[in-house]
PDB file of N, CA and C in Angstrom:
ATOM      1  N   UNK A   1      -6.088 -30.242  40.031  1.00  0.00           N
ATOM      2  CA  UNK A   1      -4.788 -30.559  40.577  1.00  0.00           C
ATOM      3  C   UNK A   1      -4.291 -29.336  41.349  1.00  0.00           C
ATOM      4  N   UNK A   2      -3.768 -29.725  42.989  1.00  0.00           N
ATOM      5  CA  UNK A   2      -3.428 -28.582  43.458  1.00  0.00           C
ATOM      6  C   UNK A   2      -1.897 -28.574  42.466  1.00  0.00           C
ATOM      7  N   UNK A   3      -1.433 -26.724  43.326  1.00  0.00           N
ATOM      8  CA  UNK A   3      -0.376 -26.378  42.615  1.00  0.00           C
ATOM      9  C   UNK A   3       0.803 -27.248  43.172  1.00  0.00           C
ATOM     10  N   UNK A   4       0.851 -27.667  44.095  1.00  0.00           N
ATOM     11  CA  UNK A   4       2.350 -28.463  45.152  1.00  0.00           C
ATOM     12  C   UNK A   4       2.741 -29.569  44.039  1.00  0.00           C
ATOM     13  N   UNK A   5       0.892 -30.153  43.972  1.00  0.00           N
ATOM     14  CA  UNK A   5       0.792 -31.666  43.194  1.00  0.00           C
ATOM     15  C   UNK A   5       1.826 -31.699  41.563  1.00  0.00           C
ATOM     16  N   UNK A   6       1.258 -30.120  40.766  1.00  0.00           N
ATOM     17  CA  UNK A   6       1.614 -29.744  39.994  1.00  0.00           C
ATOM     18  C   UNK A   6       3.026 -29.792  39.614  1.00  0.00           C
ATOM     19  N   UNK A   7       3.423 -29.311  40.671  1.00  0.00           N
ATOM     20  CA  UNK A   7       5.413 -28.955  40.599  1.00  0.00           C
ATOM     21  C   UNK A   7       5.786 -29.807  41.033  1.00  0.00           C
ATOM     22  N   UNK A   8       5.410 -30.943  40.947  1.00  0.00           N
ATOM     23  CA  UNK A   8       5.627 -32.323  40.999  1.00  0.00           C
ATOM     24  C   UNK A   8       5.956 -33.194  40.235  1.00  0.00           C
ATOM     25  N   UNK A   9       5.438 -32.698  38.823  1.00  0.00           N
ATOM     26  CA  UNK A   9       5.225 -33.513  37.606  1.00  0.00           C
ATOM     27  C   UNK A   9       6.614 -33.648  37.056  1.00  0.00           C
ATOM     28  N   UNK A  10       6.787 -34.601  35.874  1.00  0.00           N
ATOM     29  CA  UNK A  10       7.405 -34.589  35.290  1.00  0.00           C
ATOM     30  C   UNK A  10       7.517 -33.427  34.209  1.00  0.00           C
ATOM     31  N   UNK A  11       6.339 -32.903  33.998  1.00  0.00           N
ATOM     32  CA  UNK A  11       6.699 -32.025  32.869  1.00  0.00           C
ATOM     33  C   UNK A  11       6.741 -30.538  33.431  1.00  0.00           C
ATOM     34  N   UNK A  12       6.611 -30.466  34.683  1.00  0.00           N
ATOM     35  CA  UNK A  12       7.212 -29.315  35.443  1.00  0.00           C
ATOM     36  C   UNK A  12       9.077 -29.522  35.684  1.00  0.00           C
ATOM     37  N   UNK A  13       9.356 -30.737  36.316  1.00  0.00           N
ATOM     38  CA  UNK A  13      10.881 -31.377  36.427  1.00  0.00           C
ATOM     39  C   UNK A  13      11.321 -30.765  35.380  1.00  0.00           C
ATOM     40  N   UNK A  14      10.767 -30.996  34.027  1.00  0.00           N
ATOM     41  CA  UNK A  14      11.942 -31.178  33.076  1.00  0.00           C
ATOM     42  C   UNK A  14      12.395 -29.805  32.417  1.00  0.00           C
ATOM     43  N   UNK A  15      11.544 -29.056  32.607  1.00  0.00           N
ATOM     44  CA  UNK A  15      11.353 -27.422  32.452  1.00  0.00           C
ATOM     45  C   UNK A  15      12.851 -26.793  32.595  1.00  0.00           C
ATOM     46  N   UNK A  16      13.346 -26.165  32.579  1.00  0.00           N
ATOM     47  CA  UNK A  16      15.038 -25.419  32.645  1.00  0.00           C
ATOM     48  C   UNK A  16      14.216 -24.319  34.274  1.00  0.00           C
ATOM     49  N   UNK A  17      15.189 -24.196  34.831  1.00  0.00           N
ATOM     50  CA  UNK A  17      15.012 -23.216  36.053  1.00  0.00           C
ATOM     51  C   UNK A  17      14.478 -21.733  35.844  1.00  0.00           C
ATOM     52  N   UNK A  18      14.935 -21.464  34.953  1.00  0.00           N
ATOM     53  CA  UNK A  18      14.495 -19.805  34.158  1.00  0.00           C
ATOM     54  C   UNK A  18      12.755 -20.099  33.646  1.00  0.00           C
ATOM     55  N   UNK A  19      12.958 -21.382  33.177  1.00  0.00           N
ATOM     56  CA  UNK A  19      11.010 -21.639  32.569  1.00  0.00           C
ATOM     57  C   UNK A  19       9.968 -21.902  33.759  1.00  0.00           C
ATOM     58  N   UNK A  20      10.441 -22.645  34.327  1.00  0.00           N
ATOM     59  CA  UNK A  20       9.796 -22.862  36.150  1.00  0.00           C
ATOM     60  C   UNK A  20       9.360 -22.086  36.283  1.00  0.00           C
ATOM     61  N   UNK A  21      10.318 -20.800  36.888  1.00  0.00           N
ATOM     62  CA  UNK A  21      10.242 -19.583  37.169  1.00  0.00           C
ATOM     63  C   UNK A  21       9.015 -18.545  36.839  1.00  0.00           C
ATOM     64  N   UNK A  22       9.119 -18.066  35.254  1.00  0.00           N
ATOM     65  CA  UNK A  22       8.574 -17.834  34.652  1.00  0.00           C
ATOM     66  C   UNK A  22       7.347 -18.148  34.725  1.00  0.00           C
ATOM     67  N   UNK A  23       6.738 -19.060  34.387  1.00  0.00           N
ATOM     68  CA  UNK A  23       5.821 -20.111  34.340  1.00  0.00           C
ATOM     69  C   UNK A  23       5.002 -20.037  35.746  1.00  0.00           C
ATOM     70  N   UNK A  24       5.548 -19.901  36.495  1.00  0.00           N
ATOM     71  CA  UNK A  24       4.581 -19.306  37.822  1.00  0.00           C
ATOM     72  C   UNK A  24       4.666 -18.051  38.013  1.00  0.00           C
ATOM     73  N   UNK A  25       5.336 -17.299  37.633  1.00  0.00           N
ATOM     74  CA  UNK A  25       5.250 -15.248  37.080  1.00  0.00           C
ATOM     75  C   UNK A  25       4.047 -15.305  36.527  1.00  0.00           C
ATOM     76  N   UNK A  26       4.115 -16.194  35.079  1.00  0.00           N
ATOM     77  CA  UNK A  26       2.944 -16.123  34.188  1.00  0.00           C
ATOM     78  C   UNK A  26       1.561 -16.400  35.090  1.00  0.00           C
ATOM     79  N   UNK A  27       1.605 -17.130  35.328  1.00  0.00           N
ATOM     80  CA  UNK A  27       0.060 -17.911  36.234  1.00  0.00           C
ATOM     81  C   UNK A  27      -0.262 -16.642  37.841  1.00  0.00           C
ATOM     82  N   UNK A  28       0.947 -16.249  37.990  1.00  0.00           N
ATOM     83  CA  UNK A  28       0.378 -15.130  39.020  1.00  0.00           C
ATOM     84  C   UNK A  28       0.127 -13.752  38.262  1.00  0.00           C
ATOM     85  N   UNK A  29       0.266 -13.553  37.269  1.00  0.00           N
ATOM     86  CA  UNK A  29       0.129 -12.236  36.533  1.00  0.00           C
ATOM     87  C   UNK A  29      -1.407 -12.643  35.611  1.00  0.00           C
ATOM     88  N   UNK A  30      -1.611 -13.684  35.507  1.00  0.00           N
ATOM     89  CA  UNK A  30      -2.876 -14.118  34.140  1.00  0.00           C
ATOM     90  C   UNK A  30      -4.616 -13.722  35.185  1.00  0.00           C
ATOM     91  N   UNK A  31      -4.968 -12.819  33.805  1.00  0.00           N
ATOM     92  CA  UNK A  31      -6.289 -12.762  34.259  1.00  0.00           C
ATOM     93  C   UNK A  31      -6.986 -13.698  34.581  1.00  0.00           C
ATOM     94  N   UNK A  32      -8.821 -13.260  34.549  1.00  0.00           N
ATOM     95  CA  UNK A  32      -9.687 -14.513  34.509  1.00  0.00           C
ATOM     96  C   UNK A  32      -9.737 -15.558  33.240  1.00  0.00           C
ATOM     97  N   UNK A  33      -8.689 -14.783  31.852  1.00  0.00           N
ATOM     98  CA  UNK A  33      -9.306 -15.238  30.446  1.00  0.00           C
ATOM     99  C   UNK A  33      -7.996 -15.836  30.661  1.00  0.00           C
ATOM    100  N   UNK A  34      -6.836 -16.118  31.336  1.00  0.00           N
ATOM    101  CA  UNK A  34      -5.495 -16.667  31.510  1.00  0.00           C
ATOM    102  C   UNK A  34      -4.394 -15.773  30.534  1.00  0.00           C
ATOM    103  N   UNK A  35      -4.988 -14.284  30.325  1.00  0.00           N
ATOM    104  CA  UNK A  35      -3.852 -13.426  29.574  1.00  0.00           C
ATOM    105  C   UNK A  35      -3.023 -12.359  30.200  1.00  0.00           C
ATOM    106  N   UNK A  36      -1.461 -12.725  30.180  1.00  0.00           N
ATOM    107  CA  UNK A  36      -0.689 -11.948  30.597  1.00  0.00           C
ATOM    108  C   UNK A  36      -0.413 -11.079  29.904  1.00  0.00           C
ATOM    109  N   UNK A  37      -0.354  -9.383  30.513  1.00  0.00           N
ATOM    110  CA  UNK A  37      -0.548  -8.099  29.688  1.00  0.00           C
ATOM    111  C   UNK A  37       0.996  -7.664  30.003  1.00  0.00           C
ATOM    112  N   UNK A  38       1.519  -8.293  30.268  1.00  0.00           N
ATOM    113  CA  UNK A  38       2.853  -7.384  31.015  1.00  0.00           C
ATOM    114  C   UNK A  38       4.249  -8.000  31.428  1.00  0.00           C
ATOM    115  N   UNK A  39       4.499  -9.040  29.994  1.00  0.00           N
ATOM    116  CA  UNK A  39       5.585  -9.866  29.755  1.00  0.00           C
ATOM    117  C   UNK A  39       7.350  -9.214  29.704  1.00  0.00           C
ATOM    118  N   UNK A  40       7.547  -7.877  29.584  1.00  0.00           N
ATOM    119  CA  UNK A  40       8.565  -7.302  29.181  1.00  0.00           C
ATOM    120  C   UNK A  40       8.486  -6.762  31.051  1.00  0.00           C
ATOM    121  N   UNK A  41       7.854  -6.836  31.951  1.00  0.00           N
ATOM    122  CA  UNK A  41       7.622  -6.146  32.905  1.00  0.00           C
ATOM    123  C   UNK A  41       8.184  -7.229  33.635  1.00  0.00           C
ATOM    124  N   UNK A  42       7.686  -8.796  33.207  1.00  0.00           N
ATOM    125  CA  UNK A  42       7.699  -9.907  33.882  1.00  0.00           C
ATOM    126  C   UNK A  42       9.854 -10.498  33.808  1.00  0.00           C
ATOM    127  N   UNK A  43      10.056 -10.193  32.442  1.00  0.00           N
ATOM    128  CA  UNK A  43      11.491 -10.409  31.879  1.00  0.00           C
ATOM    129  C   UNK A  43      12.359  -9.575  32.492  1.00  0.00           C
ATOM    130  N   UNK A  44      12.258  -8.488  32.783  1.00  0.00           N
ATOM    131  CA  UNK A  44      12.928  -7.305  34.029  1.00  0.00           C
ATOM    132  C   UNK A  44      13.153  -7.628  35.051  1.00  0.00           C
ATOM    133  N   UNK A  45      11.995  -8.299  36.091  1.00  0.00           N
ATOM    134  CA  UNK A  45      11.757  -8.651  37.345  1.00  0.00           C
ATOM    135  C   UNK A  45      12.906  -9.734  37.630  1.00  0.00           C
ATOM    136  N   UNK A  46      12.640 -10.953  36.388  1.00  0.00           N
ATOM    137  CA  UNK A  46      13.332 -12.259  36.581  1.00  0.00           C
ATOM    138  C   UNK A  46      14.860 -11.857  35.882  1.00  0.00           C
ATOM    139  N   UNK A  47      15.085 -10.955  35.183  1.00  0.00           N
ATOM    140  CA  UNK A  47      16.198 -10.332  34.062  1.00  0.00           C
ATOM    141  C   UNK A  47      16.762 -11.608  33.489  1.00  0.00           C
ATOM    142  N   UNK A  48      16.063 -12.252  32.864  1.00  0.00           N
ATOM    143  CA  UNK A  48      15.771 -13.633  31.726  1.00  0.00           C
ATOM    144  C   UNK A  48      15.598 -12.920  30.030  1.00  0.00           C
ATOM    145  N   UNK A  49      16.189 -13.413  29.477  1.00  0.00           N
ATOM    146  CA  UNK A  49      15.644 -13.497  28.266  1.00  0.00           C
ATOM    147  C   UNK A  49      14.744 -13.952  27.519  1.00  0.00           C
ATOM    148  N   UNK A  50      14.987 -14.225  25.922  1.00  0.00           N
ATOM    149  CA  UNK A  50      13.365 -14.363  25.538  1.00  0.00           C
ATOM    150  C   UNK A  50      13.388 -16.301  25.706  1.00  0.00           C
ATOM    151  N   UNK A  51      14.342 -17.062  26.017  1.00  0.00           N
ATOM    152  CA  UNK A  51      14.525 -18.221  26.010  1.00  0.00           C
ATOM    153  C   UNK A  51      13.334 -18.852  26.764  1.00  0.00           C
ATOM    154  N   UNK A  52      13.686 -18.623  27.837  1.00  0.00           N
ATOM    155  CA  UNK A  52      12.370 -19.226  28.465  1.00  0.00           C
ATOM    156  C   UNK A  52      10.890 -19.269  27.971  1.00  0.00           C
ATOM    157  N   UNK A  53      10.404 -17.991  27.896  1.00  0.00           N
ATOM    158  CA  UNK A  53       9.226 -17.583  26.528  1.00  0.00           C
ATOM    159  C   UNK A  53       9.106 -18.897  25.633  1.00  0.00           C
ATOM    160  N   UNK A  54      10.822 -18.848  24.745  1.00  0.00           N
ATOM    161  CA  UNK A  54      10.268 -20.272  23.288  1.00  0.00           C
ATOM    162  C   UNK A  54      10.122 -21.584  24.228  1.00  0.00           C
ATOM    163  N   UNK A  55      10.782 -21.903  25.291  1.00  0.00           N
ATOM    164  CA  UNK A  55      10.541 -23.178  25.967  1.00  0.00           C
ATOM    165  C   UNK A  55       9.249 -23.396  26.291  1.00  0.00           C
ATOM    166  N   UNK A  56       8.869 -22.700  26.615  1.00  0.00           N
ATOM    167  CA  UNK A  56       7.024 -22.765  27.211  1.00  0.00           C
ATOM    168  C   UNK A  56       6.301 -22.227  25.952  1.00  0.00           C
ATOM    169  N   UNK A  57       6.238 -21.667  24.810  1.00  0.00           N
ATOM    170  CA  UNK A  57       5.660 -21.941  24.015  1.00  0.00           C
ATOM    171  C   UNK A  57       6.462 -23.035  23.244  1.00  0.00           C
ATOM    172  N   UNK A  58       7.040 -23.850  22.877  1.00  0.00           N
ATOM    173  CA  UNK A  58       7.545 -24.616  22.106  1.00  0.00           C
ATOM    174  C   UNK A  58       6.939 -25.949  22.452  1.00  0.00           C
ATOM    175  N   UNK A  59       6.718 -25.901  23.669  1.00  0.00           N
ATOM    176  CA  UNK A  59       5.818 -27.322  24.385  1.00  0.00           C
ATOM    177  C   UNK A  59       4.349 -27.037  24.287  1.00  0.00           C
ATOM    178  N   UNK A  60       4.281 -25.796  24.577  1.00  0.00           N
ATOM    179  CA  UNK A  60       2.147 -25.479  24.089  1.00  0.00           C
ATOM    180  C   UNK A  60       1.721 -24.528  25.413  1.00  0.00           C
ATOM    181  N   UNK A  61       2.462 -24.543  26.352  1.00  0.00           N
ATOM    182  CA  UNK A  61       2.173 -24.017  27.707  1.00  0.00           C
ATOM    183  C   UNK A  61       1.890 -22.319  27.689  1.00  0.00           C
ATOM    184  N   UNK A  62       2.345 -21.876  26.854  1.00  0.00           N
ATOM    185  CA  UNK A  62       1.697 -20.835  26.730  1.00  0.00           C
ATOM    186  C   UNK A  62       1.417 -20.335  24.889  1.00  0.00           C
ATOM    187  N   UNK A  63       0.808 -19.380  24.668  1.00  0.00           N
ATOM    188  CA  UNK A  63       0.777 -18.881  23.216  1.00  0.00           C
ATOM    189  C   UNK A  63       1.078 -16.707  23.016  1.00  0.00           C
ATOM    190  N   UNK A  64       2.087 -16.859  22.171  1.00  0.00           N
ATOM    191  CA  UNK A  64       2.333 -15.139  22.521  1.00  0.00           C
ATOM    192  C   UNK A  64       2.042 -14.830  21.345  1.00  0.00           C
ATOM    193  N   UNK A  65       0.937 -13.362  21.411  1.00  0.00           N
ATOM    194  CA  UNK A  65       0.742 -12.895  20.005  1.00  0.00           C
ATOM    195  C   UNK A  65       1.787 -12.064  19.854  1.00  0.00           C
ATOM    196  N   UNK A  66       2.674 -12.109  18.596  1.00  0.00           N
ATOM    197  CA  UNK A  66       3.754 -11.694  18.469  1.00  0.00           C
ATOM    198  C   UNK A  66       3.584 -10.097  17.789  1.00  0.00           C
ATOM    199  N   UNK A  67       1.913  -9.548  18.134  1.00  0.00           N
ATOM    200  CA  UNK A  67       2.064  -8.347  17.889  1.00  0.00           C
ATOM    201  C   UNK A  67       1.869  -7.255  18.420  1.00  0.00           C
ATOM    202  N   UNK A  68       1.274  -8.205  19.978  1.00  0.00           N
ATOM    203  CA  UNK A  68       1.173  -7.045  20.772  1.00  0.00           C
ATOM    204  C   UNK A  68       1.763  -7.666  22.651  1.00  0.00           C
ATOM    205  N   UNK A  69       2.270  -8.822  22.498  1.00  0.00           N
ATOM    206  CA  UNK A  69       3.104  -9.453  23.327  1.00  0.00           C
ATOM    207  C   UNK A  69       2.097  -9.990  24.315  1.00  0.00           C
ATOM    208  N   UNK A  70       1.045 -10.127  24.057  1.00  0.00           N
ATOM    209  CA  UNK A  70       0.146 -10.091  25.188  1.00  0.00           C
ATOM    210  C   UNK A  70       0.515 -11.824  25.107  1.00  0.00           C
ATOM    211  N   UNK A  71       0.138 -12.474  26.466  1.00  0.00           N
ATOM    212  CA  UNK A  71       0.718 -14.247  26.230  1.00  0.00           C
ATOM    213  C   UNK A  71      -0.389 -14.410  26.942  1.00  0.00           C
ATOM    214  N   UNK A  72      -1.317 -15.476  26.666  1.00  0.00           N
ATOM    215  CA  UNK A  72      -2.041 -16.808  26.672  1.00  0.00           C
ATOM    216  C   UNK A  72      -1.665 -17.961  27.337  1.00  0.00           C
ATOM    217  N   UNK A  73      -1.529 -18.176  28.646  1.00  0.00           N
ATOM    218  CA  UNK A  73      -1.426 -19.526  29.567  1.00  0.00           C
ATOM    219  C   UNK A  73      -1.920 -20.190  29.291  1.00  0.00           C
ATOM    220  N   UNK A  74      -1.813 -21.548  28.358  1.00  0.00           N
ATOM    221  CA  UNK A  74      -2.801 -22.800  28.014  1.00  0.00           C
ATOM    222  C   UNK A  74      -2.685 -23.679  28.716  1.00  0.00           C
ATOM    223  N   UNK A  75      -1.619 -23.648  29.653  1.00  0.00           N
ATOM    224  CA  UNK A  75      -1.398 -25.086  30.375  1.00  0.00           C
ATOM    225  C   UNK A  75      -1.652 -24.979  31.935  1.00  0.00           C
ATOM    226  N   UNK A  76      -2.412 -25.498  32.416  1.00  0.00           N
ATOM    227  CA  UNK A  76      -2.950 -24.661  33.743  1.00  0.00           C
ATOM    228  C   UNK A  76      -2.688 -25.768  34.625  1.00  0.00           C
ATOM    229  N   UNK A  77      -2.671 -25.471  35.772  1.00  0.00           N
ATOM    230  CA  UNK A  77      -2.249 -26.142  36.701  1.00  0.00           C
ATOM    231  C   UNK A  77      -3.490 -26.324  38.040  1.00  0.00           C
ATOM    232  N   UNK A  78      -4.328 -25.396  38.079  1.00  0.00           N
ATOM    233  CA  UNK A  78      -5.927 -25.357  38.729  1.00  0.00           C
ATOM    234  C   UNK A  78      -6.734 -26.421  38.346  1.00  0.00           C
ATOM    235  N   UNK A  79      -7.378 -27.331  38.638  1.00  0.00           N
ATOM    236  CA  UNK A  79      -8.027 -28.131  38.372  1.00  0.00           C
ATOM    237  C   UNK A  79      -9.372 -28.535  39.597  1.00  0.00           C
TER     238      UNK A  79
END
């Protein structure tokens, strides 16, 4: 699925504006393994809180190890 197709969806729509956002920060910052190293770097840029973060993990779209902040993109939009 291209990305246009993507931000198309309903489950992109329903996202809050701050998670959108985010959510394509995340996918332009994610390695080849889809891990973002540099989430507190990413929260500065957008000056968002941790809200957005539980919205996109609370649905599955991403996973954060809560011990070294590193986050896991599971929900991809490349196809």
């Amino acid at each position: 699925m291209k990305l246009k197709d993507f931000l198309e969806t309903d489950d992109f729509y329903t996202l809050t504006n701050n998670a959108k956002l985010l959510y394509l920060y995340l996918n332009a910052y994610k390695d080849k393994d889809n891990l973002v190293y540099c989430s507190e770097l990413i929260m500065m840029i957008l000056k968002i809180d941790s809200r957005p973060f539980a919205e996109l993990r609370e649905l599955g779209w991403i996973k954060i190890d809560e011990d070294s902040g590193i986050i896991n993109v599971t929900k991809e939009w490349e196809g």
